[in-house]
C-alpha atoms as a PDB file:
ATOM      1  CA  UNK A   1       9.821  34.396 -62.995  1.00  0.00           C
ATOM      2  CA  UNK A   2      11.149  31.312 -61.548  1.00  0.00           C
ATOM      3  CA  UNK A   3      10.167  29.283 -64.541  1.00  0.00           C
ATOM      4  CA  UNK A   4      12.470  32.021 -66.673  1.00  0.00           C
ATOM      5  CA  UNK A   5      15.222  31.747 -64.430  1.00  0.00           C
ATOM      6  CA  UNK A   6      15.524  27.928 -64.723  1.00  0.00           C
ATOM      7  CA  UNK A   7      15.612  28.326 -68.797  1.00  0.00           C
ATOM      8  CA  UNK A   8      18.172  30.757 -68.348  1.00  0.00           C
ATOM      9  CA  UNK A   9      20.217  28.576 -66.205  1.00  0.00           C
ATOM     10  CA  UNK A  10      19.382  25.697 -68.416  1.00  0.00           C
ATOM     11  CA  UNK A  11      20.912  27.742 -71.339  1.00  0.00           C
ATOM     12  CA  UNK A  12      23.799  28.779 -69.125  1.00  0.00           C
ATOM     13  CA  UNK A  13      24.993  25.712 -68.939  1.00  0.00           C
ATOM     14  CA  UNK A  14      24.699  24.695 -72.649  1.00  0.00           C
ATOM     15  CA  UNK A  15      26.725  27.838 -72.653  1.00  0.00           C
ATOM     16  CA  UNK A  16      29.556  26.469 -70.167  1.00  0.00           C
ATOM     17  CA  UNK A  17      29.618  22.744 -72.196  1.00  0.00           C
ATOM     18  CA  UNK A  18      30.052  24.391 -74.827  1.00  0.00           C
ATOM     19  CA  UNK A  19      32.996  26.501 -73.742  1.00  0.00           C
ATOM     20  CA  UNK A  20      34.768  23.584 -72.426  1.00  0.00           C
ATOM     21  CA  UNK A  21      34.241  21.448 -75.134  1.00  0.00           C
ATOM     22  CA  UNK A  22      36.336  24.471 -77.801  1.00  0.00           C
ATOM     23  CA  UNK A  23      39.730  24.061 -77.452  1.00  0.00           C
ATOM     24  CA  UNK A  24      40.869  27.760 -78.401  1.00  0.00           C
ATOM     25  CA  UNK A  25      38.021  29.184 -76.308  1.00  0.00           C
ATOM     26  CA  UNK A  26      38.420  27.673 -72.971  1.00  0.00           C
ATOM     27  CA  UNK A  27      41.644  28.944 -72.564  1.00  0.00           C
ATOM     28  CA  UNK A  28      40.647  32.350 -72.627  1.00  0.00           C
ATOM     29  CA  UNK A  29      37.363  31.651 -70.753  1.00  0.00           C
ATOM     30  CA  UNK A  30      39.568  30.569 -68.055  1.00  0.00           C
ATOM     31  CA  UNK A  31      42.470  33.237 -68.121  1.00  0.00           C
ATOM     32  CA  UNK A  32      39.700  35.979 -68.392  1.00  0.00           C
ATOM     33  CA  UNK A  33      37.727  34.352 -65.362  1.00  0.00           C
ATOM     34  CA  UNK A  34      40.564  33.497 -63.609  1.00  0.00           C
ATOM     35  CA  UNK A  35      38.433  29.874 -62.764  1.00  0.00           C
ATOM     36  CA  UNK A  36      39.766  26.321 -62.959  1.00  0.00           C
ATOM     37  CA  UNK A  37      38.279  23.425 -63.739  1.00  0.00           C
ATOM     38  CA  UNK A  38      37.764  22.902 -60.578  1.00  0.00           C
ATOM     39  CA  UNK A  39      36.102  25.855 -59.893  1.00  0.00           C
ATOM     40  CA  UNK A  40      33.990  25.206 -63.093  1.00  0.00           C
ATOM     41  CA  UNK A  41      32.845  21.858 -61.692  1.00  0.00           C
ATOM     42  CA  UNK A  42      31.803  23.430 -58.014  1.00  0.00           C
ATOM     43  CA  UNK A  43      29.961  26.463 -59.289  1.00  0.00           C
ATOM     44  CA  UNK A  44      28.381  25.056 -62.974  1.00  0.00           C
ATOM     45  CA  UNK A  45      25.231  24.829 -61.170  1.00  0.00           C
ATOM     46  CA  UNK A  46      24.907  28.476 -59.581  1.00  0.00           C
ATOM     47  CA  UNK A  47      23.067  30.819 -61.134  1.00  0.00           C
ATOM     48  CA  UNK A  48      25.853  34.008 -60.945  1.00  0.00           C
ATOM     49  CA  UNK A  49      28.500  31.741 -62.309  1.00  0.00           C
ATOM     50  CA  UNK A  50      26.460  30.842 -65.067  1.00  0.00           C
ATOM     51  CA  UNK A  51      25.391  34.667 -65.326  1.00  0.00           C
ATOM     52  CA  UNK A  52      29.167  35.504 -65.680  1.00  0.00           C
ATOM     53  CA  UNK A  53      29.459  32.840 -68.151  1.00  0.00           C
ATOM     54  CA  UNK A  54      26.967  34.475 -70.159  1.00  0.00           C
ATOM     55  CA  UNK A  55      28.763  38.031 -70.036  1.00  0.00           C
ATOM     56  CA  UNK A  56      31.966  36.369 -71.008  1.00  0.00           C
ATOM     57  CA  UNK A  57      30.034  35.079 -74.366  1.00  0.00           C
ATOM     58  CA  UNK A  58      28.533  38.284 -74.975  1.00  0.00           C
ATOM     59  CA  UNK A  59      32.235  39.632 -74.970  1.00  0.00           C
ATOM     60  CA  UNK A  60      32.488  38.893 -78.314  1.00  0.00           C
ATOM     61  CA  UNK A  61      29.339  38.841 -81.331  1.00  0.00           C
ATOM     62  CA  UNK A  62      31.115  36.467 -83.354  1.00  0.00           C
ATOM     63  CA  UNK A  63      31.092  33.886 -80.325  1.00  0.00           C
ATOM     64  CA  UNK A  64      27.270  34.048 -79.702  1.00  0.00           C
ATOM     65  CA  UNK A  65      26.938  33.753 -83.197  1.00  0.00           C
ATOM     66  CA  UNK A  66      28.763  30.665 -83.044  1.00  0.00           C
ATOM     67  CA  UNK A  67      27.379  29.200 -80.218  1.00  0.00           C
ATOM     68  CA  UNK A  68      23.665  30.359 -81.253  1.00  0.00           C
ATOM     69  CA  UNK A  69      23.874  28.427 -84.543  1.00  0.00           C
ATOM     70  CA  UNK A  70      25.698  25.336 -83.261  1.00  0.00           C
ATOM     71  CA  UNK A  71      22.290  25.089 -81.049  1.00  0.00           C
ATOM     72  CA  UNK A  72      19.897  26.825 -82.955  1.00  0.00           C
ATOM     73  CA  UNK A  73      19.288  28.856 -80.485  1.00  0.00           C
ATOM     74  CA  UNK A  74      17.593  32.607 -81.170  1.00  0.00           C
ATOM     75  CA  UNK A  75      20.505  35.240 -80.694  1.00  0.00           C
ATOM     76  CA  UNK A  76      18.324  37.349 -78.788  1.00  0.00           C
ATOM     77  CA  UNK A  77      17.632  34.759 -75.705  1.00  0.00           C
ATOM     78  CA  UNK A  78      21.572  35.255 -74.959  1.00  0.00           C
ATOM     79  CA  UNK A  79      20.431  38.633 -73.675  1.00  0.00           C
ATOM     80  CA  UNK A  80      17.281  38.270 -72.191  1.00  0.00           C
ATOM     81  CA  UNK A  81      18.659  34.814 -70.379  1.00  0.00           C
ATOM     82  CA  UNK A  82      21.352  36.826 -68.963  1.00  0.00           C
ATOM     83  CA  UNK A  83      18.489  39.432 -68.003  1.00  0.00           C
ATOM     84  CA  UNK A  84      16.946  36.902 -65.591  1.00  0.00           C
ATOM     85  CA  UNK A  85      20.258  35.382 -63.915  1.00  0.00           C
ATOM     86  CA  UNK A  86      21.354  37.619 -60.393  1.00  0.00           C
ATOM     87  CA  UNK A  87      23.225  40.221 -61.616  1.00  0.00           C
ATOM     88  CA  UNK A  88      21.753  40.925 -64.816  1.00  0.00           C
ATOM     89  CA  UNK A  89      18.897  43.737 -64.535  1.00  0.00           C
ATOM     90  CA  UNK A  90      19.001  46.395 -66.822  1.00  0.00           C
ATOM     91  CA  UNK A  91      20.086  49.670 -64.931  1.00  0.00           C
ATOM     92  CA  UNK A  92      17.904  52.987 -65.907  1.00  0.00           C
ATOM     93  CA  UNK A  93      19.657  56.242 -65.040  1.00  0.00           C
ATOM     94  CA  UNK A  94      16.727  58.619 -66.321  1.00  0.00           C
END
């Protein structure tokens, strides 16, 4: 587990570099959020922020899309790295 939680951080924050570096998407990462840059800099390496960064992606298809084939990255591990940051266990209600 720990070994899939440090690939999911790792991708987390290609995530968040990748966020900052688009000019029309960091804008609303930030008003959605609600974080600065400061706050970006003090929390990039904790694994909730980077769990919330993930959510914010998955907001929006045509964003993982975009990110995904910039690094040629599987669509699919968006999901199942959020999946094993805190925070993101599926729920069952049956």
């Amino acid at each position: 587990m720990q070994k899939t939680q440090e690939s999911a951080e790792t991708l987390g924050l290609q995530v968040l570099g990748w966020l900052v570096a688009d000019e029309d998407l960091m804008p609303i990462f930030q008003g959605s959020t609600g974080v600065s840059e400061a706050d970006i800099r003090a929390r990039a390496a904790d694994p909730q922020f980077l769990g919330a960064v993930l959510d914010f992606l998955m907001m929006d298809d045509a964003w993982v899309i975009r990110f995904c084939d910039a690094h040629s990255v599987p669509y699919e591990r968006i999901m199942q790295a959020r999946a094993a940051l805190p925070g993101g266990e599926q729920v069952n209600w049956t």
